[in-house]
C-alpha atoms as a PDB file:
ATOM      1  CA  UNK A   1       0.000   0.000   0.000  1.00  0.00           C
ATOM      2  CA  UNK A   2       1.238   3.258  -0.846  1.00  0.00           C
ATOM      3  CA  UNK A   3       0.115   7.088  -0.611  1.00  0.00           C
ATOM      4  CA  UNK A   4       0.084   7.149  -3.795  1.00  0.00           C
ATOM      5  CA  UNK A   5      -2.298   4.327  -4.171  1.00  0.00           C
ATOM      6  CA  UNK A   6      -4.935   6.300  -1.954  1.00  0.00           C
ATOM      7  CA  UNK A   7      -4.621   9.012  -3.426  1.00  0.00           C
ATOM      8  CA  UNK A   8      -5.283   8.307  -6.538  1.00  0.00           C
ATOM      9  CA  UNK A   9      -8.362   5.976  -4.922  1.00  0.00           C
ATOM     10  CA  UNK A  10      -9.778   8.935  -3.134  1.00  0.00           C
ATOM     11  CA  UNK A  11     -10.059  10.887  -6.672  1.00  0.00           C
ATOM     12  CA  UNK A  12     -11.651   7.852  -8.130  1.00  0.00           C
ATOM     13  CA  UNK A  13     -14.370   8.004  -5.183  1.00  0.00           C
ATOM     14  CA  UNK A  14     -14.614  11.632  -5.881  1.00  0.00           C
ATOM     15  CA  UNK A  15     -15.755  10.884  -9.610  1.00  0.00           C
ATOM     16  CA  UNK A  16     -17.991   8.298  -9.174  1.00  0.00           C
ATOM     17  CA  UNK A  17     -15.731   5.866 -10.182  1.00  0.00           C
ATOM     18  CA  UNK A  18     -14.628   2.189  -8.540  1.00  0.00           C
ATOM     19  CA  UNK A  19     -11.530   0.038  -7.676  1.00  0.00           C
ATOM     20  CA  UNK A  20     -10.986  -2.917  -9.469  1.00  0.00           C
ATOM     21  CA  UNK A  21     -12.132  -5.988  -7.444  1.00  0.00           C
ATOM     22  CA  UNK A  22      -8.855  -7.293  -7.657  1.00  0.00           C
ATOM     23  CA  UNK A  23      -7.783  -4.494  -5.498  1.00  0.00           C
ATOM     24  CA  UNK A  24     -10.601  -4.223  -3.669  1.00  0.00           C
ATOM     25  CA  UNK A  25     -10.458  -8.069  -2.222  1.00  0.00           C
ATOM     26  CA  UNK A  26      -6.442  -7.188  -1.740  1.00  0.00           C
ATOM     27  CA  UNK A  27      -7.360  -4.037   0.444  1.00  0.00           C
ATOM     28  CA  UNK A  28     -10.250  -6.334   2.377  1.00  0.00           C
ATOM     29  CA  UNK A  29      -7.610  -9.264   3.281  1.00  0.00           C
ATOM     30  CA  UNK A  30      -5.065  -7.584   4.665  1.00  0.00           C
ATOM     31  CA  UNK A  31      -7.446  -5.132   6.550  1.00  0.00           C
ATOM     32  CA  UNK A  32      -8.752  -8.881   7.846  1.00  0.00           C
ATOM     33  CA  UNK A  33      -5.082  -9.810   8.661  1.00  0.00           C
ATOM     34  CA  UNK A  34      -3.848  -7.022  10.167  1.00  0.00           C
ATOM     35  CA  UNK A  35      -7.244  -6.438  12.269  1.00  0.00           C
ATOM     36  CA  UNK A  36      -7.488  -9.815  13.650  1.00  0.00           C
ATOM     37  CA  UNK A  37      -3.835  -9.912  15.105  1.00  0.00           C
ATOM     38  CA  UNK A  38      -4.843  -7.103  17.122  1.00  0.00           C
ATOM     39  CA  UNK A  39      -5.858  -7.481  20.385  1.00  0.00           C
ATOM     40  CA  UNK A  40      -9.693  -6.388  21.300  1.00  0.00           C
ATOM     41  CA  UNK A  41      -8.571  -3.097  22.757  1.00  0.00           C
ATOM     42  CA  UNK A  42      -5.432  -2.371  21.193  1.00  0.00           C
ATOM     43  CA  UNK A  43      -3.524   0.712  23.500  1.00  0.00           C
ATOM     44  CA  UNK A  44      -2.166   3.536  21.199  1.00  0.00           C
ATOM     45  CA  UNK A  45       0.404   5.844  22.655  1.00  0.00           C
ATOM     46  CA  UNK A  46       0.456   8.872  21.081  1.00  0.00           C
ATOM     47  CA  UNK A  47       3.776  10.771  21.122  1.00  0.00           C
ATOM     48  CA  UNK A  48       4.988  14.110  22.168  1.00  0.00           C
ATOM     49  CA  UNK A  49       4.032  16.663  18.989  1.00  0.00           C
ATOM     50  CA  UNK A  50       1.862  14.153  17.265  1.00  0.00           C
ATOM     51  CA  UNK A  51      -1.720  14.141  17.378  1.00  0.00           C
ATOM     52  CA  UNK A  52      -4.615  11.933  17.008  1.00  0.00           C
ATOM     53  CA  UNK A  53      -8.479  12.741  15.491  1.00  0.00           C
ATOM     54  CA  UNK A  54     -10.932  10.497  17.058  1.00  0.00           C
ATOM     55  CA  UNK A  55     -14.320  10.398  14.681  1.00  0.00           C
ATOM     56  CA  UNK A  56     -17.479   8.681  15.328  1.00  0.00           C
ATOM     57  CA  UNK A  57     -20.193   7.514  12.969  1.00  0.00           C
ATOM     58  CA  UNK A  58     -19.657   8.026   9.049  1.00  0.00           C
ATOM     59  CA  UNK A  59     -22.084   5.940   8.034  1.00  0.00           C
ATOM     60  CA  UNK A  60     -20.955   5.732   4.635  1.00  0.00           C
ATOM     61  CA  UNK A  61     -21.106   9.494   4.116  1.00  0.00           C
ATOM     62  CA  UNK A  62     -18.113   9.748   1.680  1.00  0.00           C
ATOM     63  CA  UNK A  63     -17.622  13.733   1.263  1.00  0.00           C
ATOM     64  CA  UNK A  64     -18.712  14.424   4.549  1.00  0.00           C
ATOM     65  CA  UNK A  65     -15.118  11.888   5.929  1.00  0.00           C
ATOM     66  CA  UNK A  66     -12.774  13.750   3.700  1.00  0.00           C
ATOM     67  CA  UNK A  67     -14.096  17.200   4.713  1.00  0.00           C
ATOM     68  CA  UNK A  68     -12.570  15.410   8.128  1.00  0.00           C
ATOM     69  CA  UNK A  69      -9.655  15.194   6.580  1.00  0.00           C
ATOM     70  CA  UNK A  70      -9.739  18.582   5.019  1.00  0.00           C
ATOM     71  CA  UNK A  71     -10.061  20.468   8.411  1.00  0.00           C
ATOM     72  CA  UNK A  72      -8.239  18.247  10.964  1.00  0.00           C
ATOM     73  CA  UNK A  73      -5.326  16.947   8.562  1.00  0.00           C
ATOM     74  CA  UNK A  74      -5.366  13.567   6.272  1.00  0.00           C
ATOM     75  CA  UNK A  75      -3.689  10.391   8.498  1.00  0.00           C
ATOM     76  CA  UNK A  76      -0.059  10.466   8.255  1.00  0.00           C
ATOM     77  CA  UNK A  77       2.933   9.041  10.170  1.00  0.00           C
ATOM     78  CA  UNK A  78       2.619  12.117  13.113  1.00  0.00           C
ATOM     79  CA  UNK A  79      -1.561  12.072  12.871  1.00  0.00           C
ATOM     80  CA  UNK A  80      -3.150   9.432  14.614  1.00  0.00           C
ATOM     81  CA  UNK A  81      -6.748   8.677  13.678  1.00  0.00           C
ATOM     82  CA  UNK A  82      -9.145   6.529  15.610  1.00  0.00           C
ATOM     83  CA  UNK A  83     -12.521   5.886  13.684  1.00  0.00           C
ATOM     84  CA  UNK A  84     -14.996   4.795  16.548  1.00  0.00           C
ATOM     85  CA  UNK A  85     -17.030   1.952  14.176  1.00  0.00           C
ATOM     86  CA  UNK A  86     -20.586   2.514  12.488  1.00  0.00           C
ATOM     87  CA  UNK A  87     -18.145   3.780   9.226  1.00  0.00           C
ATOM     88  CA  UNK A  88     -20.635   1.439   7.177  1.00  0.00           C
ATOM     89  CA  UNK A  89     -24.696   2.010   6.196  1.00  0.00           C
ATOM     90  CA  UNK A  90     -27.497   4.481   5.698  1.00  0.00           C
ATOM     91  CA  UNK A  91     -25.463   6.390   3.177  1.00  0.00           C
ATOM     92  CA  UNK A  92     -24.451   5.550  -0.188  1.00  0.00           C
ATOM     93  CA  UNK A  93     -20.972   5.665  -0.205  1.00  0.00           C
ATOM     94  CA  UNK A  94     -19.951   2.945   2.364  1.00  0.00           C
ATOM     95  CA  UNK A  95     -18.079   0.500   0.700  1.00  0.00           C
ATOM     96  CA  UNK A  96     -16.149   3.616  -0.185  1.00  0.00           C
ATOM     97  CA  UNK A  97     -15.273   4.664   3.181  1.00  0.00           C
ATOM     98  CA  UNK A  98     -14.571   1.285   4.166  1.00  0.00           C
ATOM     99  CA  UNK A  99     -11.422   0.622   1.407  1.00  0.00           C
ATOM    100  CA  UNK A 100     -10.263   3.920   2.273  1.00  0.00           C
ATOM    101  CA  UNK A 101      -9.945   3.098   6.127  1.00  0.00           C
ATOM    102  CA  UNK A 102      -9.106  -0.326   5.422  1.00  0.00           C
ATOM    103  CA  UNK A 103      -5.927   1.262   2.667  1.00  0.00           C
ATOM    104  CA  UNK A 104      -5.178   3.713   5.242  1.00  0.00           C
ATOM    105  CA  UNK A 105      -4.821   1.159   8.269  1.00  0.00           C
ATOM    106  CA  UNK A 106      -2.518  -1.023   5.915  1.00  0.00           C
ATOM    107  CA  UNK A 107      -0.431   2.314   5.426  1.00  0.00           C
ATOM    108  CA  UNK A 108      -0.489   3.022   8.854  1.00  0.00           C
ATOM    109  CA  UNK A 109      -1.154  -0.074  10.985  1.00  0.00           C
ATOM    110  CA  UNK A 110      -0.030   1.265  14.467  1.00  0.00           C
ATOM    111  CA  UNK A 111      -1.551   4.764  13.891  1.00  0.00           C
ATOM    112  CA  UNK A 112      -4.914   4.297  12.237  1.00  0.00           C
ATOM    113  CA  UNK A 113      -7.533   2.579  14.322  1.00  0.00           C
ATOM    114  CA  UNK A 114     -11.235   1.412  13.540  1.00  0.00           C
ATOM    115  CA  UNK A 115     -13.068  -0.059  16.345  1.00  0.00           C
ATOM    116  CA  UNK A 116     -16.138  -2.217  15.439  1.00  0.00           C
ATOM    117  CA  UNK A 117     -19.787  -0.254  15.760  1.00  0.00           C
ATOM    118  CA  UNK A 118     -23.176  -2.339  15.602  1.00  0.00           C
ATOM    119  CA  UNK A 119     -23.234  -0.959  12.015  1.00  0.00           C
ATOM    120  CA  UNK A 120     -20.405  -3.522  11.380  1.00  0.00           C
ATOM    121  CA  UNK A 121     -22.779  -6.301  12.144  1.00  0.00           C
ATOM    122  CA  UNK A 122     -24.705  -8.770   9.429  1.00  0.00           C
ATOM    123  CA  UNK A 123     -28.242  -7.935   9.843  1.00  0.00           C
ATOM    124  CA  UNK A 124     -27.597  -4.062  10.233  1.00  0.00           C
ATOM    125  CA  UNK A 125     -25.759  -4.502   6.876  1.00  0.00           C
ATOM    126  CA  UNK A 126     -28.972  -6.063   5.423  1.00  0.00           C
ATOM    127  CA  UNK A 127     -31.341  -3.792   6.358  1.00  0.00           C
ATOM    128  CA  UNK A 128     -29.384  -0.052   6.023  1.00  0.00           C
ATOM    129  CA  UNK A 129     -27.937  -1.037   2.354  1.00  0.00           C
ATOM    130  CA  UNK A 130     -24.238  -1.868   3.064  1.00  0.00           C
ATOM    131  CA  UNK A 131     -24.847  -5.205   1.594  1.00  0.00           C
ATOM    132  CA  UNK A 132     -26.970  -4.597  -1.263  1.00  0.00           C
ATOM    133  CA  UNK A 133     -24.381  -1.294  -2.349  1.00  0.00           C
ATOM    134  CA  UNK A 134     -21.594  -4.359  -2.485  1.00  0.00           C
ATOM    135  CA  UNK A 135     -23.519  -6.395  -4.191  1.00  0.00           C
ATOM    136  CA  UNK A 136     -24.342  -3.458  -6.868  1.00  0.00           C
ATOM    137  CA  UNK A 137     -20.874  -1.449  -7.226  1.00  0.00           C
ATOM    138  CA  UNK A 138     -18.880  -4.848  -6.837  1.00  0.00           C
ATOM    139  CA  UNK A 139     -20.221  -8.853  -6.118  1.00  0.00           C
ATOM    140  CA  UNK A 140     -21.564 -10.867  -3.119  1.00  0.00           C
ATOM    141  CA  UNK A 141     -18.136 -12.152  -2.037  1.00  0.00           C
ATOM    142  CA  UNK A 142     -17.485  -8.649  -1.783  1.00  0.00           C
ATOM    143  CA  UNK A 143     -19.839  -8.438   1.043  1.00  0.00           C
ATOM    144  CA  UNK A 144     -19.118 -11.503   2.709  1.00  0.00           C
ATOM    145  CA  UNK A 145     -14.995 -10.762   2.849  1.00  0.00           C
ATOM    146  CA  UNK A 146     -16.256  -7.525   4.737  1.00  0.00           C
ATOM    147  CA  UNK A 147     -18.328  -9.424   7.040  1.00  0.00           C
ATOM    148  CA  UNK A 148     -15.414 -11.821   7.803  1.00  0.00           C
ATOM    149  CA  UNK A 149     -13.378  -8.627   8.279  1.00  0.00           C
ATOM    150  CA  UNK A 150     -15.760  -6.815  10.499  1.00  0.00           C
ATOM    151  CA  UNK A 151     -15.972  -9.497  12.900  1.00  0.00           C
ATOM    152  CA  UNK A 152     -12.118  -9.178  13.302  1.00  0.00           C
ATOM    153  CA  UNK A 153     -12.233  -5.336  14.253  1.00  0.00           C
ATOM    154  CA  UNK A 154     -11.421  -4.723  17.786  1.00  0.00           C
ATOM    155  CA  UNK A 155     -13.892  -3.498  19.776  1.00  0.00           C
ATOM    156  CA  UNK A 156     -12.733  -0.195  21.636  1.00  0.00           C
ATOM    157  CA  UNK A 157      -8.963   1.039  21.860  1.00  0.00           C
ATOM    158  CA  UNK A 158      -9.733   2.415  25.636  1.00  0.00           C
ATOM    159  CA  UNK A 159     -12.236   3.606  24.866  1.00  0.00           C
ATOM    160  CA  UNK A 160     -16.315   2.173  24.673  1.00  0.00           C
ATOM    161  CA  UNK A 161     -19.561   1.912  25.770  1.00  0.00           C
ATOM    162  CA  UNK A 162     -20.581   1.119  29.303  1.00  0.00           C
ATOM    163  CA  UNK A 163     -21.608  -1.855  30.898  1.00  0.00           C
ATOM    164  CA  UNK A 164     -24.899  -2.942  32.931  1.00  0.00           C
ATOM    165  CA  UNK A 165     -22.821  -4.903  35.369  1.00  0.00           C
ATOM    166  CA  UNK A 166     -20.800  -2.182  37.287  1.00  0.00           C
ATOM    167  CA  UNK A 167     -18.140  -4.946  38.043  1.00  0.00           C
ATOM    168  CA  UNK A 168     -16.997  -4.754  34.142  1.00  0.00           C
ATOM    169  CA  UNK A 169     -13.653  -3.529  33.411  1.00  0.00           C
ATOM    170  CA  UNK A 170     -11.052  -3.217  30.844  1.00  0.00           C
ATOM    171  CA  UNK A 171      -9.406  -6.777  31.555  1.00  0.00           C
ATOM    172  CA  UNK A 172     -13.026  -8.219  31.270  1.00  0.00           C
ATOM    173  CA  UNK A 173     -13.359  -6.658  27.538  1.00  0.00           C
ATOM    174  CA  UNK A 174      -9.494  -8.197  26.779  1.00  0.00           C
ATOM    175  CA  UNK A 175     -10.715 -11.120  27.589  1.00  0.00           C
ATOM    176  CA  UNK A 176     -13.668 -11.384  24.879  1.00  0.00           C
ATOM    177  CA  UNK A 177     -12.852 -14.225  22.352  1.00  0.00           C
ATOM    178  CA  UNK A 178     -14.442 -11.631  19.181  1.00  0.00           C
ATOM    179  CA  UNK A 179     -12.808 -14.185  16.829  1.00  0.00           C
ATOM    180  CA  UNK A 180     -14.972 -16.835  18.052  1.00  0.00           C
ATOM    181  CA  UNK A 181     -18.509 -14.775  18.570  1.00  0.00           C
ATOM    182  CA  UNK A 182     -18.656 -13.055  15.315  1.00  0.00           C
ATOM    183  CA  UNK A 183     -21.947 -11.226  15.866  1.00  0.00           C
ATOM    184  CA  UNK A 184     -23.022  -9.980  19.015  1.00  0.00           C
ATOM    185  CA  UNK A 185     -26.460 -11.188  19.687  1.00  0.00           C
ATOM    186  CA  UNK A 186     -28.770  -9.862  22.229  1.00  0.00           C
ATOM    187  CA  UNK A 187     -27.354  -9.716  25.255  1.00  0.00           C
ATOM    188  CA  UNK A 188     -23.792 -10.063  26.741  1.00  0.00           C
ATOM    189  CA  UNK A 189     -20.991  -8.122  27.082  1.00  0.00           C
ATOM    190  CA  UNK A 190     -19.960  -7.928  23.451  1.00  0.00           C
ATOM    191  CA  UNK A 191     -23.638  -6.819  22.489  1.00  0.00           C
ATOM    192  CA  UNK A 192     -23.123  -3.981  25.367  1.00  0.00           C
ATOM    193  CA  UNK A 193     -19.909  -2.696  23.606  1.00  0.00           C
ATOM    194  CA  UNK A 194     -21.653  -1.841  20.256  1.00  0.00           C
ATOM    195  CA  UNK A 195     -25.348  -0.958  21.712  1.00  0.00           C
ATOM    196  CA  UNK A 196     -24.828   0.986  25.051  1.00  0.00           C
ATOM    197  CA  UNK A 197     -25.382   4.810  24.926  1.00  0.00           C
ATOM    198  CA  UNK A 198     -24.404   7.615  27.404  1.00  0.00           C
ATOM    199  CA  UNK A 199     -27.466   9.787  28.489  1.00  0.00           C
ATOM    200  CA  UNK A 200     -27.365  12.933  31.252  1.00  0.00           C
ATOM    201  CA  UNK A 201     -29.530  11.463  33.865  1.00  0.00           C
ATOM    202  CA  UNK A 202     -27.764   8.985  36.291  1.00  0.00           C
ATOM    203  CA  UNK A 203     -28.311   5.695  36.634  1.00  0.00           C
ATOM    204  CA  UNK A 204     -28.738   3.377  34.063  1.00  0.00           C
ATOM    205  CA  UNK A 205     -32.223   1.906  32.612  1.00  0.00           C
ATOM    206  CA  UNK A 206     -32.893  -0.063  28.786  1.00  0.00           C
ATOM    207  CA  UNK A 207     -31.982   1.805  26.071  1.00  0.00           C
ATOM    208  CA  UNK A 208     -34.689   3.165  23.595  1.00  0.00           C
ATOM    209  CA  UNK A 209     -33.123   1.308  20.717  1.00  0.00           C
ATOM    210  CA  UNK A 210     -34.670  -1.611  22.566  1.00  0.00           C
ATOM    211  CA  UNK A 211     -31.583  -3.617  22.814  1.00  0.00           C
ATOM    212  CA  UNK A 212     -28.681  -2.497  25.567  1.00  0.00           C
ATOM    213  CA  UNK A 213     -28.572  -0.018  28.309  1.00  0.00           C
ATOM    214  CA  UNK A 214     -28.449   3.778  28.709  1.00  0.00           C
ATOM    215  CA  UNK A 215     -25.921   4.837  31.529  1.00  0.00           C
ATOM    216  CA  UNK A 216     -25.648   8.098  33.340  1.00  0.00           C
ATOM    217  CA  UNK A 217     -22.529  10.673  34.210  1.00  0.00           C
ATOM    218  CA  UNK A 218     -22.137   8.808  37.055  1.00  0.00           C
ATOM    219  CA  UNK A 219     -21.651   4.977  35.853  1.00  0.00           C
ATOM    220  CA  UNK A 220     -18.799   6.675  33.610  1.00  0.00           C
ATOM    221  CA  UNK A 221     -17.347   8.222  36.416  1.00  0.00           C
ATOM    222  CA  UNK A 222     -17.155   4.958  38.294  1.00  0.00           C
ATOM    223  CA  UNK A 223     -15.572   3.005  35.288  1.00  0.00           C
ATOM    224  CA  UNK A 224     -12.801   5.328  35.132  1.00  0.00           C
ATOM    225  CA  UNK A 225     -12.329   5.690  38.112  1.00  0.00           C
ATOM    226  CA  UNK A 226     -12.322   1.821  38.492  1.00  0.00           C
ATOM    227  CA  UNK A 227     -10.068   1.330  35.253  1.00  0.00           C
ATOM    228  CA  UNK A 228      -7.136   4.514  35.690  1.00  0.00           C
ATOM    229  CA  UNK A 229      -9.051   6.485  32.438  1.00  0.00           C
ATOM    230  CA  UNK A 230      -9.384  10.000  32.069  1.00  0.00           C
ATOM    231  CA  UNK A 231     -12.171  10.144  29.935  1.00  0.00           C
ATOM    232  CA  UNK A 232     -14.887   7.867  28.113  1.00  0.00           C
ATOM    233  CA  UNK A 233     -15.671   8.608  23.895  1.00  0.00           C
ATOM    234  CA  UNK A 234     -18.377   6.799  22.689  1.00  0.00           C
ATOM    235  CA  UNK A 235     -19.945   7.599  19.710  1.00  0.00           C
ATOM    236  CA  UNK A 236     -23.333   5.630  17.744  1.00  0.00           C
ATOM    237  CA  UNK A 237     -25.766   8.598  18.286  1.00  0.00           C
ATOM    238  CA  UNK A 238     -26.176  11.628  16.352  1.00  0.00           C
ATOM    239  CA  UNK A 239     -25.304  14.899  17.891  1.00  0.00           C
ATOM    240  CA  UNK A 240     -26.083  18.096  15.992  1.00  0.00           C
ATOM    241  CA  UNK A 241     -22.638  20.169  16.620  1.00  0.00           C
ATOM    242  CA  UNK A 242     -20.986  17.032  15.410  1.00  0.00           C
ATOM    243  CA  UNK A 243     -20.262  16.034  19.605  1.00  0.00           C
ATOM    244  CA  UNK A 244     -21.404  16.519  22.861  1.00  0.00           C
ATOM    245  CA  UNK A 245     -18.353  17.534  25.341  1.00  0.00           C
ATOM    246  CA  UNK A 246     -20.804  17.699  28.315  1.00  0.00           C
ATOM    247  CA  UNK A 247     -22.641  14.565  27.975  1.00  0.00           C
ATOM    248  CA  UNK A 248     -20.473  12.444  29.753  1.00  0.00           C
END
């Protein structure tokens, strides 16, 4: 993989145009590779004068990621980026956003992250359009490769949604064998990770999505407390300034 590769990909996307499949089942494998030697939170130290941009939900919004780029700086060797899952569905550029995180986490495996969202799941693919915009702009095994490749993606780098057992803690989340559950279900702690949502009253009670739990200020104050964290970013819910700095 090479900058020159993406760049010349990103123009492509720009005009409407698509990857060959040859490339595009390269980019998907060793996105697969690379993800599932990684452990399910994977720690990123960030060092002195570099930076890292942490973004939440693209949701296959193609112009909207690289006006990301455009204002906080394209990934490079001193720019971190951590992409917080649900990257996939609802819009019509997915699979697009997906080979261009996938190309840039092959250029940059230690300093590009994607965490897995419950966007990156099988029936959320079927019903928001991820797998029927595969099966259009490329094939079927298309799809499937990213399926196999989503269930690989870690899911948080310290960072996550909150638990309904206040016992839960980092080591508990290591400990998750994702290789061996490959979709979450509904329940457990794996479902938690992707469903979970922060809300400004305390406490916790079922979320209105119907499946998880909605947790309060002070259940993230206890978990890092509990776990030596400074600060909890979760993303999966739209906020209309882009984020919500007093939430949590």
């Amino acid at each position: 993989m090479t900058l020159e590769f993406i760049d010349d990909m990103v123009e492509k996307f720009k005009n409407g145009k698509k990857i060959h499949k040859k490339y595009a089942f390269q980019i998907i494998l060793k996105a697969k590779e690379i993800f599932y030697d990684e452990p399910t939170i994977p720690e990123v130290t960030i060092p002195d004068g570099n930076k890292m941009t942490i973004c939440g939900d693209t949701h296959g919004q193609y112009f909207d990621l690289l006006e990301i780029f455009r204002r906080n700086g394209f990934p490079t060797e001193k720019h971190a980026h951590l992409f917080n899952g649900d990257f996939v569905g609802q819009g019509s550029w997915s699979t697009e956003i997906a080979f261009l995180l996938f190309s840039y986490k092959w250029l940059f495996p230690s300093g590009f992250c994607v965490n897995r969202g419950n966007h990156e799941m099988d029936d959320m693919n079927r019903v928001y359009g991820f797998g029927g915009e595969c099966k259009t702009k490329y094939n079927e095994r298309t799809f499937k490769l990213f399926s196999e490749t989503f269930s690989a993606l870690p899911l948080a780098t310290l960072v996550g949604g909150l638990f309904s057992d206040d016992k839960v803690g980092l080591d508990d989340i290591r400990k998750l064998n994702r290789h061996l559950k490959k979709q979450p279900g509904q329940e457990g702690l794996m479902m938690e990770m992707l469903w979970a949502d922060p809300e400004p009253e305390p406490g916790r009670k079922p979320s209105k999505r119907g499946v998880g739990q909605q947790f309060g200020p002070d259940v993230t104050k206890s978990f890092c407390e509990r776990n030596g964290l400074d600060a909890i970013i979760r993303s999966n819910e739209v906020r209309m300034g882009g984020y919500d700095p007093y939430l949590n």
